[in-house]
PDB file of N, CA and C in Angstrom:
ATOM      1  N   UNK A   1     -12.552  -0.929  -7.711  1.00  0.00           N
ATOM      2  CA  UNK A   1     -11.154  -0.535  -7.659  1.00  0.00           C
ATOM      3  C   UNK A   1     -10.580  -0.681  -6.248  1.00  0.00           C
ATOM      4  N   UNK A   2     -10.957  -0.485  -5.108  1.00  0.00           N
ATOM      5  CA  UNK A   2     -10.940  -0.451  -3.876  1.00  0.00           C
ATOM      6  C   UNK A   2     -10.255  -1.478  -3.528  1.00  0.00           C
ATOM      7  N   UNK A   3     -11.508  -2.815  -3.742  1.00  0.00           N
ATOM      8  CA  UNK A   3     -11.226  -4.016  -3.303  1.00  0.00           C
ATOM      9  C   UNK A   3      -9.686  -4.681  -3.813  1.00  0.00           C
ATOM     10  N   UNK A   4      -9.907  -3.975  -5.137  1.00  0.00           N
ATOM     11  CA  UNK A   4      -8.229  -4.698  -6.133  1.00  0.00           C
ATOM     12  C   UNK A   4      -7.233  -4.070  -5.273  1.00  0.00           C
ATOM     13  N   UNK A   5      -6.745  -2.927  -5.071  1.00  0.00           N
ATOM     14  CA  UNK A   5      -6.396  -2.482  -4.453  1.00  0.00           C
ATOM     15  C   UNK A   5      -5.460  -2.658  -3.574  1.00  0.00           C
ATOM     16  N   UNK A   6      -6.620  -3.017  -2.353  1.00  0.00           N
ATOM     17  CA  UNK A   6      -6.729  -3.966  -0.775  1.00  0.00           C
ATOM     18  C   UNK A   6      -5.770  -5.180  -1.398  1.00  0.00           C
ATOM     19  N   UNK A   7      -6.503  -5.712  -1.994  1.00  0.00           N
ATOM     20  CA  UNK A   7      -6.247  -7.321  -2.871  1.00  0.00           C
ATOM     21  C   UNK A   7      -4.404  -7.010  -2.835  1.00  0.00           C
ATOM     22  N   UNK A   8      -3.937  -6.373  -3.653  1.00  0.00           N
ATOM     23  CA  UNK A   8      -2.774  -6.270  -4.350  1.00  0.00           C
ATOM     24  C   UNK A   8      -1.788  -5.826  -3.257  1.00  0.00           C
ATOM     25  N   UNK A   9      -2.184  -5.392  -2.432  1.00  0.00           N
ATOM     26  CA  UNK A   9      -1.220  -5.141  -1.179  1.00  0.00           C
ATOM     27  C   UNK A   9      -1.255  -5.843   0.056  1.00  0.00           C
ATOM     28  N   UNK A  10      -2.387  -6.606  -0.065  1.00  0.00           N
ATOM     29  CA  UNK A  10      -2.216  -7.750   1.384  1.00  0.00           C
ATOM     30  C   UNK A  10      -1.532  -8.829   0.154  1.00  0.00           C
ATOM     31  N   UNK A  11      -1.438  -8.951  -0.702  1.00  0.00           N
ATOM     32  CA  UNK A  11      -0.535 -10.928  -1.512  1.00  0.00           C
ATOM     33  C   UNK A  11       0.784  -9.840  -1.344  1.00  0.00           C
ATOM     34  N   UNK A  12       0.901  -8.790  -1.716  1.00  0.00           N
ATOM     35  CA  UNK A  12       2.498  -8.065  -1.828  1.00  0.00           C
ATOM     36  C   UNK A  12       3.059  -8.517  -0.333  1.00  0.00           C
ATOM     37  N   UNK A  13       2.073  -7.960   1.008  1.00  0.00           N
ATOM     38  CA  UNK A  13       2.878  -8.200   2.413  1.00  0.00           C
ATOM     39  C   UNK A  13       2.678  -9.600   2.637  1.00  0.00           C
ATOM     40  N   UNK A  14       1.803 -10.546   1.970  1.00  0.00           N
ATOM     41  CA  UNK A  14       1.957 -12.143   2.268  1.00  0.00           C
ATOM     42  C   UNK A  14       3.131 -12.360   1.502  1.00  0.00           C
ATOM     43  N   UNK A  15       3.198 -12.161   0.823  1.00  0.00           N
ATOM     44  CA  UNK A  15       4.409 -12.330   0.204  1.00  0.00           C
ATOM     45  C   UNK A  15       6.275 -12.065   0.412  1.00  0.00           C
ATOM     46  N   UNK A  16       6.110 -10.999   1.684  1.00  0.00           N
ATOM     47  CA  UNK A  16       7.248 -10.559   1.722  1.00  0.00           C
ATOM     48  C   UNK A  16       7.278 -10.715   3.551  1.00  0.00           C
ATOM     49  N   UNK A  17       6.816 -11.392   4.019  1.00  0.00           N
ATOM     50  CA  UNK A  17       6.567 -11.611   5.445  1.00  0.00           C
ATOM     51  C   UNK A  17       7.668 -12.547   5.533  1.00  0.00           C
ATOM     52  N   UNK A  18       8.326 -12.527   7.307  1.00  0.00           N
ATOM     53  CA  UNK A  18       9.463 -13.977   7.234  1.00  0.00           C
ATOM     54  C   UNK A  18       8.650 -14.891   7.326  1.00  0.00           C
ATOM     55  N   UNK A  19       9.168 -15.743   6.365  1.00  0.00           N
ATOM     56  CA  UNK A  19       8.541 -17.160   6.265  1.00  0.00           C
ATOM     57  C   UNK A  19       8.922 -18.062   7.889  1.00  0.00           C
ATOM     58  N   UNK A  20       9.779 -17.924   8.282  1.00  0.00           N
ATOM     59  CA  UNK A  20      10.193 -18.079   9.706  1.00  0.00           C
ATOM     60  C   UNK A  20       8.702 -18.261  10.766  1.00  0.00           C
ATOM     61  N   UNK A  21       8.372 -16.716  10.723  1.00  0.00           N
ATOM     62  CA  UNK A  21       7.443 -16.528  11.852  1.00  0.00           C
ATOM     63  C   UNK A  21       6.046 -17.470  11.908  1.00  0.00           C
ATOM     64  N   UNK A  22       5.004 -17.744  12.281  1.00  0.00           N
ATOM     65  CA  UNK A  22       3.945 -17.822  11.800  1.00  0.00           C
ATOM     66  C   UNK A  22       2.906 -16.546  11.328  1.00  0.00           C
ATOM     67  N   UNK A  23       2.290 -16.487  10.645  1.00  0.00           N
ATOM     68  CA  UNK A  23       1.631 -15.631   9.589  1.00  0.00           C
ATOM     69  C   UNK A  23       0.982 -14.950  10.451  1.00  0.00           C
ATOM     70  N   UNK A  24       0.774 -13.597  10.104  1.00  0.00           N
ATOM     71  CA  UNK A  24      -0.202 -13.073  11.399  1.00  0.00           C
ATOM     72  C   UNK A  24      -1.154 -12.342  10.906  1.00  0.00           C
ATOM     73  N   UNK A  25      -2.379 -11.734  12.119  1.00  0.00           N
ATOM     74  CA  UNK A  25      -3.637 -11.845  11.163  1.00  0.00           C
ATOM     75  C   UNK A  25      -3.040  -9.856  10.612  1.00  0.00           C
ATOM     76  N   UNK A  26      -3.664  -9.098   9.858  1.00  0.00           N
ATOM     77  CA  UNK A  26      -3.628  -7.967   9.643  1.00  0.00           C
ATOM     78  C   UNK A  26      -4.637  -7.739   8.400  1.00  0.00           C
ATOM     79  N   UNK A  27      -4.540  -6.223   8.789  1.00  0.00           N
ATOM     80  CA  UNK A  27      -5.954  -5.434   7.764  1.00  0.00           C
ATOM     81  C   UNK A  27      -5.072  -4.773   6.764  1.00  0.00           C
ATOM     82  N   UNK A  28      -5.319  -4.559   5.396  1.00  0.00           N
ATOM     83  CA  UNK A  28      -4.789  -3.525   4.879  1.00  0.00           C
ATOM     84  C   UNK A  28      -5.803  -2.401   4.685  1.00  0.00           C
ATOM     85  N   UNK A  29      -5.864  -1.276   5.053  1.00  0.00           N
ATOM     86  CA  UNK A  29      -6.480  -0.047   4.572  1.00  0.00           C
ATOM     87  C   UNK A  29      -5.961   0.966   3.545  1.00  0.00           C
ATOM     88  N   UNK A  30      -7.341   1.372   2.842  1.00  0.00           N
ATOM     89  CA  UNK A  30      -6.549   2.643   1.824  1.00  0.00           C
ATOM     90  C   UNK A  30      -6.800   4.420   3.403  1.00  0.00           C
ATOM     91  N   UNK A  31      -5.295   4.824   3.193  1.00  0.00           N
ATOM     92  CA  UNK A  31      -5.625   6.082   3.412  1.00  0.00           C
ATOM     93  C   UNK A  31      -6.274   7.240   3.023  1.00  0.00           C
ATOM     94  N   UNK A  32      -5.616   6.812   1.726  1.00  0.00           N
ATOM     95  CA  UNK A  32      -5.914   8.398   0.940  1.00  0.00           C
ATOM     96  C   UNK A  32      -6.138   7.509  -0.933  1.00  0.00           C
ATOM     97  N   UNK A  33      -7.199   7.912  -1.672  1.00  0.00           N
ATOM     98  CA  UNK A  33      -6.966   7.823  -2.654  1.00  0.00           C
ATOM     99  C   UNK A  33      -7.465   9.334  -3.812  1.00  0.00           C
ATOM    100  N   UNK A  34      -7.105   9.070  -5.106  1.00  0.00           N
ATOM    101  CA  UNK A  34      -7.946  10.293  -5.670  1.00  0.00           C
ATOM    102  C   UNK A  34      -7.940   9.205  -7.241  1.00  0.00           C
ATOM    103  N   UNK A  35      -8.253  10.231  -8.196  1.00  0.00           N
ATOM    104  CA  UNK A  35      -8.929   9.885  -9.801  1.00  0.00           C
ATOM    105  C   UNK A  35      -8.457  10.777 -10.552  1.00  0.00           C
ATOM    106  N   UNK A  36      -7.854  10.880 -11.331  1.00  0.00           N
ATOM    107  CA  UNK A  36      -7.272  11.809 -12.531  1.00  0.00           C
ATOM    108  C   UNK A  36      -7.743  11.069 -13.794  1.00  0.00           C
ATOM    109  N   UNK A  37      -8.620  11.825 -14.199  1.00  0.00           N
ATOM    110  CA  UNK A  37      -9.285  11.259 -15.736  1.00  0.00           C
ATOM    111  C   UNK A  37      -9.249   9.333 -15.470  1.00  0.00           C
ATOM    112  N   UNK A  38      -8.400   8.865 -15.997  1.00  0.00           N
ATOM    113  CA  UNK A  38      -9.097   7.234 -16.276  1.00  0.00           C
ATOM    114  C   UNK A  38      -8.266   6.636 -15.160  1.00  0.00           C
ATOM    115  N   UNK A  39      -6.815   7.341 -14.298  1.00  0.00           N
ATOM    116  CA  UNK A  39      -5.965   6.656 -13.561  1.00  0.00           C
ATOM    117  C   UNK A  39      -6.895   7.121 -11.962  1.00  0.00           C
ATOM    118  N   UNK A  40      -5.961   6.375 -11.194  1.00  0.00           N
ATOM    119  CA  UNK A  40      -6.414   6.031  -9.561  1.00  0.00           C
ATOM    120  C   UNK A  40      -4.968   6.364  -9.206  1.00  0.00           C
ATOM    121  N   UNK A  41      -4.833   6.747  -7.765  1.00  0.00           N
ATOM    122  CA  UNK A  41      -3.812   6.604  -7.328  1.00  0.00           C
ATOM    123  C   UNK A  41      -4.325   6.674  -5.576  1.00  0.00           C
ATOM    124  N   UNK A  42      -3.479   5.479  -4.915  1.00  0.00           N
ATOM    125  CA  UNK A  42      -4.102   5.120  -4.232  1.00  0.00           C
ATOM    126  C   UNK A  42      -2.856   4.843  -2.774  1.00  0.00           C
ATOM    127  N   UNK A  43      -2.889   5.380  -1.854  1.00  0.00           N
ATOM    128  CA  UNK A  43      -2.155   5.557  -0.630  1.00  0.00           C
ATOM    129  C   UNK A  43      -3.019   4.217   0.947  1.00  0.00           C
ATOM    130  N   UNK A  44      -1.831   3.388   0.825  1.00  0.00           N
ATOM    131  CA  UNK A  44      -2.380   2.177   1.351  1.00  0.00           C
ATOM    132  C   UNK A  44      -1.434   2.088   2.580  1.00  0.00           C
ATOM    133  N   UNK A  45      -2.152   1.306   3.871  1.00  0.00           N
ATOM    134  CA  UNK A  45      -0.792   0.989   5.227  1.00  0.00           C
ATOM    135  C   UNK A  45      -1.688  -0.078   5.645  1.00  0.00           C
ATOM    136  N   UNK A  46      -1.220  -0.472   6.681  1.00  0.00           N
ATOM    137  CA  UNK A  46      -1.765  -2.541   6.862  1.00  0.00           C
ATOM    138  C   UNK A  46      -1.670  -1.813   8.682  1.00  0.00           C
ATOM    139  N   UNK A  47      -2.203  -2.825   9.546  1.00  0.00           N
ATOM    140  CA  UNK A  47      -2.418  -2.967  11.256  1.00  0.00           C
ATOM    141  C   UNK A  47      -0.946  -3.557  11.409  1.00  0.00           C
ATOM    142  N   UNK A  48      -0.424  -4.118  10.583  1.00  0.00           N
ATOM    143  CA  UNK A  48       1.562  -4.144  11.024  1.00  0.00           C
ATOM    144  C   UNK A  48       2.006  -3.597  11.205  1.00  0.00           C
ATOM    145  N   UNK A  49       3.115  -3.481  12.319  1.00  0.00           N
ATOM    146  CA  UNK A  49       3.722  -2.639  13.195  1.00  0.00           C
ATOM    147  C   UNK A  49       5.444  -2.799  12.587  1.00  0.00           C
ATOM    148  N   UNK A  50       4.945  -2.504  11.229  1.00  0.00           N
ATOM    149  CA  UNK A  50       6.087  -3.047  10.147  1.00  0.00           C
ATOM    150  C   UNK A  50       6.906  -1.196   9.819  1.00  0.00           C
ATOM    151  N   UNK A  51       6.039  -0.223   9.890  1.00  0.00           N
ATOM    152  CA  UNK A  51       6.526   1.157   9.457  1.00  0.00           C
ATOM    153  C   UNK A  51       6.216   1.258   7.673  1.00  0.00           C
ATOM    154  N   UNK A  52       5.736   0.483   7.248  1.00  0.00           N
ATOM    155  CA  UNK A  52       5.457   0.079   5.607  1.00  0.00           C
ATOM    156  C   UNK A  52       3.975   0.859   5.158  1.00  0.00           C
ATOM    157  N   UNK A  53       4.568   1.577   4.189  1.00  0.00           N
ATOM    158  CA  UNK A  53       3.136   2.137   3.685  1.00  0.00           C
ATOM    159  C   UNK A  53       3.258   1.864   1.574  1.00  0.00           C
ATOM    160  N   UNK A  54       2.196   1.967   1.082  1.00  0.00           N
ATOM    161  CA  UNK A  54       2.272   1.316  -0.314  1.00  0.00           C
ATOM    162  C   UNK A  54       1.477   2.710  -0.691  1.00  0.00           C
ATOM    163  N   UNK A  55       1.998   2.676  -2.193  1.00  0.00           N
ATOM    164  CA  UNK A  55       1.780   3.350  -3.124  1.00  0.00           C
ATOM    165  C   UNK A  55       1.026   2.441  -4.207  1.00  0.00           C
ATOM    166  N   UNK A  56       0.110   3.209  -4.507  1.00  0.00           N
ATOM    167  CA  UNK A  56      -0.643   1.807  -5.612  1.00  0.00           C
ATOM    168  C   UNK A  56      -1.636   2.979  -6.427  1.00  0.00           C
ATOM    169  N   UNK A  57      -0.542   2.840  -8.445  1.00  0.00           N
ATOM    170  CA  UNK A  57      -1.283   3.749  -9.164  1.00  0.00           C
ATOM    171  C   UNK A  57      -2.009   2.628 -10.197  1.00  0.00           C
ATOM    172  N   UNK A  58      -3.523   2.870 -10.512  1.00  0.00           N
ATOM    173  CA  UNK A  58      -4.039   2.333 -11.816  1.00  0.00           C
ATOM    174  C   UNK A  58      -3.537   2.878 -12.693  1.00  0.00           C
ATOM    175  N   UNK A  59      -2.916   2.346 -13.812  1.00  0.00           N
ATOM    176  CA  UNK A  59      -3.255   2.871 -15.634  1.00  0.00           C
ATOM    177  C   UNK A  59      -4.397   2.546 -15.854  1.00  0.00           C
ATOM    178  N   UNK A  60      -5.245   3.427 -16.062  1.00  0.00           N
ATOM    179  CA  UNK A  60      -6.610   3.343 -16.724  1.00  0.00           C
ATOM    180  C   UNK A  60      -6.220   2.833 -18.781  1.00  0.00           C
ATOM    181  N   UNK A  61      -5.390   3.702 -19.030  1.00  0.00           N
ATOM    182  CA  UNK A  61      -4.782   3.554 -20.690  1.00  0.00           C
ATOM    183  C   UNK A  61      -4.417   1.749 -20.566  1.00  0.00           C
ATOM    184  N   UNK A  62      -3.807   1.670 -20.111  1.00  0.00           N
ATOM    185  CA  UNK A  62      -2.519   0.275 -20.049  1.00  0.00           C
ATOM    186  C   UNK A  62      -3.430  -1.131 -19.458  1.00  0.00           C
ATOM    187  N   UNK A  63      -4.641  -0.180 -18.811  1.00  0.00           N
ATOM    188  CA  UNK A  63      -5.264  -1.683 -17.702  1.00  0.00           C
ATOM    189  C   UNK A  63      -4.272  -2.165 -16.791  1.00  0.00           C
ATOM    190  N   UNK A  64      -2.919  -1.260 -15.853  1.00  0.00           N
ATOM    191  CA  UNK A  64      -2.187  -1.969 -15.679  1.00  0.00           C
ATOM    192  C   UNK A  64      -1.924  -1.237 -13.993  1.00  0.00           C
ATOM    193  N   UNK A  65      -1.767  -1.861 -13.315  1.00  0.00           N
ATOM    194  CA  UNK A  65      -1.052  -1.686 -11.643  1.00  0.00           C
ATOM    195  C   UNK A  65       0.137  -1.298 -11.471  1.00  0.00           C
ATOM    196  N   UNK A  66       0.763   0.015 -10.801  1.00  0.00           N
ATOM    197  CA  UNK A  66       2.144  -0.318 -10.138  1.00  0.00           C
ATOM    198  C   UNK A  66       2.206   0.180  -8.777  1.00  0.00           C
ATOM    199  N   UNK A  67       2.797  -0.515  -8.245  1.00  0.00           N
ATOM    200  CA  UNK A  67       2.478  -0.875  -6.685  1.00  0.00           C
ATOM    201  C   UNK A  67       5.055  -0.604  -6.178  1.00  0.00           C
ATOM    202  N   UNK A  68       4.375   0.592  -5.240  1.00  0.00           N
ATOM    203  CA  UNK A  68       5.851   1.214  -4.646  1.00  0.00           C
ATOM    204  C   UNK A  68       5.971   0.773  -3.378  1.00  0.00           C
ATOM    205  N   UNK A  69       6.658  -0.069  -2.736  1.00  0.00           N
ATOM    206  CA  UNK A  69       6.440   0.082  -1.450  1.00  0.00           C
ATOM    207  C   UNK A  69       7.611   0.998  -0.341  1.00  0.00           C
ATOM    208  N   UNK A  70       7.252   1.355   0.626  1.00  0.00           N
ATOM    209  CA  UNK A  70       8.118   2.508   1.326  1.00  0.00           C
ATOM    210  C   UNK A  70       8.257   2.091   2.645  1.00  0.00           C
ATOM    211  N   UNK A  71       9.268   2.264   3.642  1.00  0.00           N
ATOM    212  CA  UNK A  71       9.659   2.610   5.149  1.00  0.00           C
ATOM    213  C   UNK A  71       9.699   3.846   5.448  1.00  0.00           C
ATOM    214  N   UNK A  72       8.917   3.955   6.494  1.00  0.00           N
ATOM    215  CA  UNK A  72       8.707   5.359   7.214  1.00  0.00           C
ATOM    216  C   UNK A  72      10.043   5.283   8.257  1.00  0.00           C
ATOM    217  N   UNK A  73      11.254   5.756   7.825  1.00  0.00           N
ATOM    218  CA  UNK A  73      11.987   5.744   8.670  1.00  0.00           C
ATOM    219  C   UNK A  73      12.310   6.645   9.750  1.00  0.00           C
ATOM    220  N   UNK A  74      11.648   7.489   9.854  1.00  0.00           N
ATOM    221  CA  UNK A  74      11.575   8.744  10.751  1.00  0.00           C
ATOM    222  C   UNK A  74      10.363  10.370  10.378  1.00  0.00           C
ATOM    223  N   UNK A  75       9.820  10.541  11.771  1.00  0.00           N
ATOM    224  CA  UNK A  75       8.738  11.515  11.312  1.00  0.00           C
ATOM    225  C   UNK A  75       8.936  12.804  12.326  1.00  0.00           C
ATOM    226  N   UNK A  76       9.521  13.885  11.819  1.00  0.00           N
ATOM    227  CA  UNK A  76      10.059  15.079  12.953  1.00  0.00           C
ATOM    228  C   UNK A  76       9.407  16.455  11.889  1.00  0.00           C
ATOM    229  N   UNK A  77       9.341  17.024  13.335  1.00  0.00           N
ATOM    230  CA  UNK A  77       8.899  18.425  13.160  1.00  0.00           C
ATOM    231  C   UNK A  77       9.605  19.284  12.173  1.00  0.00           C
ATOM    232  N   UNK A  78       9.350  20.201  11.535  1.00  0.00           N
ATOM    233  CA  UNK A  78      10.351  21.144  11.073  1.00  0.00           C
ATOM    234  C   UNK A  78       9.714  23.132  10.921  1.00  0.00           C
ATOM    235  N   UNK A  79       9.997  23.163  12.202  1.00  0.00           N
ATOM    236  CA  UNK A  79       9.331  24.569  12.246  1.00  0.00           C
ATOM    237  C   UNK A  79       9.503  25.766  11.352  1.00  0.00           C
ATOM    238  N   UNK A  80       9.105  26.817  10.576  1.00  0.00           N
ATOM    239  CA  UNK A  80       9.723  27.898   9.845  1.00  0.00           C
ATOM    240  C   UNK A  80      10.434  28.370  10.979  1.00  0.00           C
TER     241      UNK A  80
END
């Protein structure tokens, strides 16, 4: 599951890179994942200095992937 994963979110950022630039090298890592009965859900970010982090849930039922992607547009404190 891991590897698919990895797989499905480095073709998503090859895919959405400017075709302009030349291609550059990068890692994708999982942060965080967990398992609920037959599904995965799986918290992914790449060595790009892009602010992009992915969401990536298995259907275990469906056999099927859906993949969210997000911008971290800002990260601040919020004290009680």
């Amino acid at each position: 599951m891991d590897g698919k994963a990895i797989e499905i979110v480095r073709d998503y950022i090859g895919e959405h890179l400017d075709k302009s630039d030349t291609k550059p090298d990068f890692e994708v890592y999982t942060v965080w994942k967990c398992k609920a009965l037959q599904n995965w859900k799986y918290l992914l970010s790449s060595t790009l200095f892009d602010g992009m982090y992915y969401e990536l849930t298995y259907n275990g039922d469906k056999k099927e992937w859906y993949l969210d992607a997000y911008k971290k547009f800002e990260n601040k404190v919020v004290k009680e």
